[in-house]
N, C-alpha and C. Protein backbone atom coordinates (compact mmCIF):
# COMPACT_ATOMS: atom_id res chain seq x y z
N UNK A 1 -174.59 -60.23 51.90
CA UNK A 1 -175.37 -59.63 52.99
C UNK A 1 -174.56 -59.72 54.29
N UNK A 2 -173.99 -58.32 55.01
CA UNK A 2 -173.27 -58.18 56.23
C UNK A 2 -174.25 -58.71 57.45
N UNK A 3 -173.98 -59.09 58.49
CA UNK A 3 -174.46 -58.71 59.26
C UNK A 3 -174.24 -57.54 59.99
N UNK A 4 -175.41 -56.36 60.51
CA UNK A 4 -175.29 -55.67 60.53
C UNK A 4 -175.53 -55.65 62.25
N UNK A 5 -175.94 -56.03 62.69
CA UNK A 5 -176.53 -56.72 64.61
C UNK A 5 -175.74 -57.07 65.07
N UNK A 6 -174.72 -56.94 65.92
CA UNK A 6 -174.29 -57.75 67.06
C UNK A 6 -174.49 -57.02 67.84
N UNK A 7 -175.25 -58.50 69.04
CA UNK A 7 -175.93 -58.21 69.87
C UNK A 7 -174.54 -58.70 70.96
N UNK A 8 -174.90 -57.40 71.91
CA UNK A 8 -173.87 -57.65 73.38
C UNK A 8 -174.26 -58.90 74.59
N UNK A 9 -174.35 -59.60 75.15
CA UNK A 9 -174.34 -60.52 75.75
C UNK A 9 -174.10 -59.85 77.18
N UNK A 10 -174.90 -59.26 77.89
CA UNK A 10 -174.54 -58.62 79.75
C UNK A 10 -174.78 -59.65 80.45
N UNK A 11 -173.82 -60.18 81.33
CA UNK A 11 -174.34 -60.43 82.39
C UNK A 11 -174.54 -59.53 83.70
N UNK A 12 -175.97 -59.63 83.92
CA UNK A 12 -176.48 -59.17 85.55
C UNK A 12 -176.13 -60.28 86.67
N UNK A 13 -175.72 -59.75 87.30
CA UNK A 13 -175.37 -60.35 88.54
C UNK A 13 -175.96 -59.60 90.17
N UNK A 14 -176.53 -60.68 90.84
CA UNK A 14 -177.69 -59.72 91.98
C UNK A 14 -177.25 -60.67 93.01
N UNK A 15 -177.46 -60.22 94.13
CA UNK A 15 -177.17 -60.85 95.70
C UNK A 15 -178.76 -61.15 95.97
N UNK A 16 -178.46 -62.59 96.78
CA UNK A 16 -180.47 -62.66 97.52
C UNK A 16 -179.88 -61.87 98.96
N UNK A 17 -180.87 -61.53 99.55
CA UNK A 17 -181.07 -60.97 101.15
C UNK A 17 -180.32 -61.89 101.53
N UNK A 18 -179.70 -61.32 103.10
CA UNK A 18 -178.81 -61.82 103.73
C UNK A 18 -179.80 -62.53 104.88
N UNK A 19 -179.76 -64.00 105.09
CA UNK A 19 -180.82 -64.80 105.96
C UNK A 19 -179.74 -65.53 107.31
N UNK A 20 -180.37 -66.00 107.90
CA UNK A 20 -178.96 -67.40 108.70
C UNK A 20 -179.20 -68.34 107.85
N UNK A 21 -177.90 -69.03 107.92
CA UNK A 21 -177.43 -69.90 106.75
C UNK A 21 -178.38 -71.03 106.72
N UNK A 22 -179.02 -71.34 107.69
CA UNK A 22 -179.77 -72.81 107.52
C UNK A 22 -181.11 -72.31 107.09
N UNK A 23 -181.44 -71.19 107.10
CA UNK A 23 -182.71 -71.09 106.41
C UNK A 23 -182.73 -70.30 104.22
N UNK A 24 -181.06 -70.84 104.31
CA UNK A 24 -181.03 -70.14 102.84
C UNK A 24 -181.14 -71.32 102.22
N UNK A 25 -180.87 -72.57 102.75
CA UNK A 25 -181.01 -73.13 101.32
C UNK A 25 -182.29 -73.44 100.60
N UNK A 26 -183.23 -72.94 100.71
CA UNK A 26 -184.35 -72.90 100.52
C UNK A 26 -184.36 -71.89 99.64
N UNK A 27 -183.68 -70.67 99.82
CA UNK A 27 -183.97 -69.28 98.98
C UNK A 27 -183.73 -69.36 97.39
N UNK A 28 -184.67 -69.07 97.18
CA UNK A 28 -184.79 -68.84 95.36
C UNK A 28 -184.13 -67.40 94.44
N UNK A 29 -183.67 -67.69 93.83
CA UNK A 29 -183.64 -66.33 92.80
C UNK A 29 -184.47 -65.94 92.37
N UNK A 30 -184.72 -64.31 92.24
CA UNK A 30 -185.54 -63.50 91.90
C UNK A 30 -186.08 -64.41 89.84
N UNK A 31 -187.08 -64.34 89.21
CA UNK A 31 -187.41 -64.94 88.40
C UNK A 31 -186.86 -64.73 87.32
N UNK A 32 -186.01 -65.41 86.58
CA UNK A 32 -185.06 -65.10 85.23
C UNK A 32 -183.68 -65.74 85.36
N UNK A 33 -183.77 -65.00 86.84
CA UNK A 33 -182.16 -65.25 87.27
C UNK A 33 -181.92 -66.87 87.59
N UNK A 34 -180.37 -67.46 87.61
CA UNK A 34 -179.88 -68.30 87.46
C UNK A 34 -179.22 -68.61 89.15
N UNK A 35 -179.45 -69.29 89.76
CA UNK A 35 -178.41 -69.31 90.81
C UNK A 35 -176.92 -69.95 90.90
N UNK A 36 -176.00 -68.93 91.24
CA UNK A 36 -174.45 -69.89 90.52
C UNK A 36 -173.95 -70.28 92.01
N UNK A 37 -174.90 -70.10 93.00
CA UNK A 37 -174.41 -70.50 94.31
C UNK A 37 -174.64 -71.59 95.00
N UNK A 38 -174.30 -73.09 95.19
CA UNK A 38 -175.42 -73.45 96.21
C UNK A 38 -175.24 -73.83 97.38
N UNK A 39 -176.18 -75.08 97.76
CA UNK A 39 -176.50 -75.26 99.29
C UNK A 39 -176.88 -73.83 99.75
N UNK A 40 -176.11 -73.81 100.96
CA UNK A 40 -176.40 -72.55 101.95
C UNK A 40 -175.94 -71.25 101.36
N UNK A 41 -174.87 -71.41 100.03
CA UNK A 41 -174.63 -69.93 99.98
C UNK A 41 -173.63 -69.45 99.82
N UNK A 42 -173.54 -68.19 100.43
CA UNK A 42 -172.14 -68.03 100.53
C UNK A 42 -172.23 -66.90 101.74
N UNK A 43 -171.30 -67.28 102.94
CA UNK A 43 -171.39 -66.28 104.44
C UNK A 43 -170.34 -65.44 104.35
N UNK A 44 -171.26 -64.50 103.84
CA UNK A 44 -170.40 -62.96 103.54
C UNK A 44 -170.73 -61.95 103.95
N UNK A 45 -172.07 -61.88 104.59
CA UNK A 45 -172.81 -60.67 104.85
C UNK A 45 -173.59 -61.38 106.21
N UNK A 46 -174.11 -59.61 107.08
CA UNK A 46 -174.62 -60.00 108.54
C UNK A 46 -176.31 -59.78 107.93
N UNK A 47 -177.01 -60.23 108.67
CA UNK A 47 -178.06 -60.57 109.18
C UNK A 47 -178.85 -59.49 110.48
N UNK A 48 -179.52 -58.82 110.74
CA UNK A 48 -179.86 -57.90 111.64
C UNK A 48 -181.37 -58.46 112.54
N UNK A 49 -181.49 -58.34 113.64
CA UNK A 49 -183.07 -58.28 114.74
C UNK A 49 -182.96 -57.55 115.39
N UNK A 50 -183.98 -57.43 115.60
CA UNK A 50 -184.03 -55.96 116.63
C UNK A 50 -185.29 -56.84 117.65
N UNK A 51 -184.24 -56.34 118.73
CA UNK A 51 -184.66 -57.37 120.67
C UNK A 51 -184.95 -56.21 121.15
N UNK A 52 -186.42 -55.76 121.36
CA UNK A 52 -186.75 -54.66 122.06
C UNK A 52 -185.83 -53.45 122.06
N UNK A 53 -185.08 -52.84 122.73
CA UNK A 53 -184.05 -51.64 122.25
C UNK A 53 -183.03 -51.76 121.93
N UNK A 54 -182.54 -52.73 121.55
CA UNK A 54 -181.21 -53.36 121.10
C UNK A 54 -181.38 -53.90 119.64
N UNK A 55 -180.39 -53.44 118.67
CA UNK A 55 -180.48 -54.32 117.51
C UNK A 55 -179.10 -55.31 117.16
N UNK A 56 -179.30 -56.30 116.88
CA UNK A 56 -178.10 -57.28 116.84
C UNK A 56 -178.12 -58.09 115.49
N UNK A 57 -176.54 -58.16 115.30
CA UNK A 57 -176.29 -58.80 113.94
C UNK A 57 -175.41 -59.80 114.07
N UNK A 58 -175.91 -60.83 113.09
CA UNK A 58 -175.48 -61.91 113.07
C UNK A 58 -174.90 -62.53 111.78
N UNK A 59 -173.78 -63.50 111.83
CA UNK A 59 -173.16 -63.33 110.36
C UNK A 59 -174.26 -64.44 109.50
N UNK A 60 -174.60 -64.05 108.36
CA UNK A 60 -175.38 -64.65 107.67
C UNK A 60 -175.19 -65.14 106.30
N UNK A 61 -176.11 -65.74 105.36
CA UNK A 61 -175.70 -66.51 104.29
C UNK A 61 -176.47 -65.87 103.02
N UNK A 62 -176.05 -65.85 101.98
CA UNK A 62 -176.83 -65.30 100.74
C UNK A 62 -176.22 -66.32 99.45
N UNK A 63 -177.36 -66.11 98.59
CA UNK A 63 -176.57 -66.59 97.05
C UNK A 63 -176.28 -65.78 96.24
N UNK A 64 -175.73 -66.22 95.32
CA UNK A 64 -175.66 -65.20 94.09
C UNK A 64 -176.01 -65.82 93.08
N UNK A 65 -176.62 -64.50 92.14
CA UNK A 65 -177.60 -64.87 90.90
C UNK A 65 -177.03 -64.04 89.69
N UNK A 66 -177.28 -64.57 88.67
CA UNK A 66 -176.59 -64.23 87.56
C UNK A 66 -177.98 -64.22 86.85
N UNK A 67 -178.30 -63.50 85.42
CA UNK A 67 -179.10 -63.00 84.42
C UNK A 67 -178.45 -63.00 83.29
N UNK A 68 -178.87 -63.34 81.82
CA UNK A 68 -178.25 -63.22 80.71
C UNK A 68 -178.92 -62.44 80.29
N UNK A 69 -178.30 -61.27 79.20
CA UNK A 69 -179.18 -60.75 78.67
C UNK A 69 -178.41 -59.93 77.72
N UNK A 70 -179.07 -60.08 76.62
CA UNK A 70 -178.66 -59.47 74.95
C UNK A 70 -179.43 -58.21 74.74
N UNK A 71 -178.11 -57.16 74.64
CA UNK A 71 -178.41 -56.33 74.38
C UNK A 71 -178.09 -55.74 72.71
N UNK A 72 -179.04 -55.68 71.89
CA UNK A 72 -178.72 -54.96 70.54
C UNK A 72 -178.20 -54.45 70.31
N UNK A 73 -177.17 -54.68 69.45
CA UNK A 73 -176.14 -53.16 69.36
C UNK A 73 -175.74 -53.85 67.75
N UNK A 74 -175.31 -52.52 67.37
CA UNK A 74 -174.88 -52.35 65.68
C UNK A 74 -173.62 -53.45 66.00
N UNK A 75 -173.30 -53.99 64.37
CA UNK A 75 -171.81 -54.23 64.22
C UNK A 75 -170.96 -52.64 64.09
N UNK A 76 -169.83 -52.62 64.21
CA UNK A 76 -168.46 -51.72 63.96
C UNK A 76 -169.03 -51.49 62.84
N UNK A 77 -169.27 -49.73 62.14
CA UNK A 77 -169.56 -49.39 60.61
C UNK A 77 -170.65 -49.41 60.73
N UNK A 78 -171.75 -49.68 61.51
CA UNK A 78 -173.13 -49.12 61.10
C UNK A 78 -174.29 -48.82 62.29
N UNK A 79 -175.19 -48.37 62.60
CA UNK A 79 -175.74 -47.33 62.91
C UNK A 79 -177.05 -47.05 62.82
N UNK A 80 -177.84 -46.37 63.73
CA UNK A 80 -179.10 -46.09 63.53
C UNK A 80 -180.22 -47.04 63.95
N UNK A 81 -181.24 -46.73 63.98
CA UNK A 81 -182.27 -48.01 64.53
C UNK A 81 -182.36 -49.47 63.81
N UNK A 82 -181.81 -49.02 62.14
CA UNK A 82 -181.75 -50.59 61.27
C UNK A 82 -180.67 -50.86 61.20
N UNK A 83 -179.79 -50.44 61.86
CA UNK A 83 -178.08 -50.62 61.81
C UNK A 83 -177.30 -50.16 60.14
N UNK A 84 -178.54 -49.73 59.32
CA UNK A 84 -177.98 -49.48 57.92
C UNK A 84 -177.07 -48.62 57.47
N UNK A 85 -176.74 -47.71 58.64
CA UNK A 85 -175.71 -46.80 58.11
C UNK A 85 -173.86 -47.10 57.64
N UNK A 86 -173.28 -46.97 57.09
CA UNK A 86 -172.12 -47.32 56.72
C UNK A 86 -171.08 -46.40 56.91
């Protein structure tokens, strides 16, 4: 008996919102996801307010999040929704 399934292995990878750094370490990943960042983050991206008619940006902090996820797929040689084809 072949196996006929191998399943692909994706990783997703997602950015949280860009905050000021002292209020990220608090920030969570969206639910599933893994955080591969910590403390404050990582300061890569700005931050925006808007001061009555003026909008101003400021450099800010985010994490990054990673997701596993298996995707079904035939082995090489077979096919179809039961993978039975040869």
């Amino acid at each position: 008996q072949m196996k006929k399934q191998c399943d692909q292995k994706l990783l997703i990878r997602m950015k949280t919102e860009c905050v000021p750094c002292s209020l990220n370490l608090d920030t969570q990943c969206p639910a599933g996801y893994t955080k591969i960042t910590n403390s404050t983050g990582i300061p890569d991206c700005r931050y925006y307010l808007d001061i009555k008619t003026h909008t101003l940006s400021f450099p800010g902090c985010r994490h990054h999040c990673v997701k596993e996820f298996e995707q079904p797929e035939c082995c090489q040689g077979h096919w179809g929704p039961d993978c039975m084809g040869e």
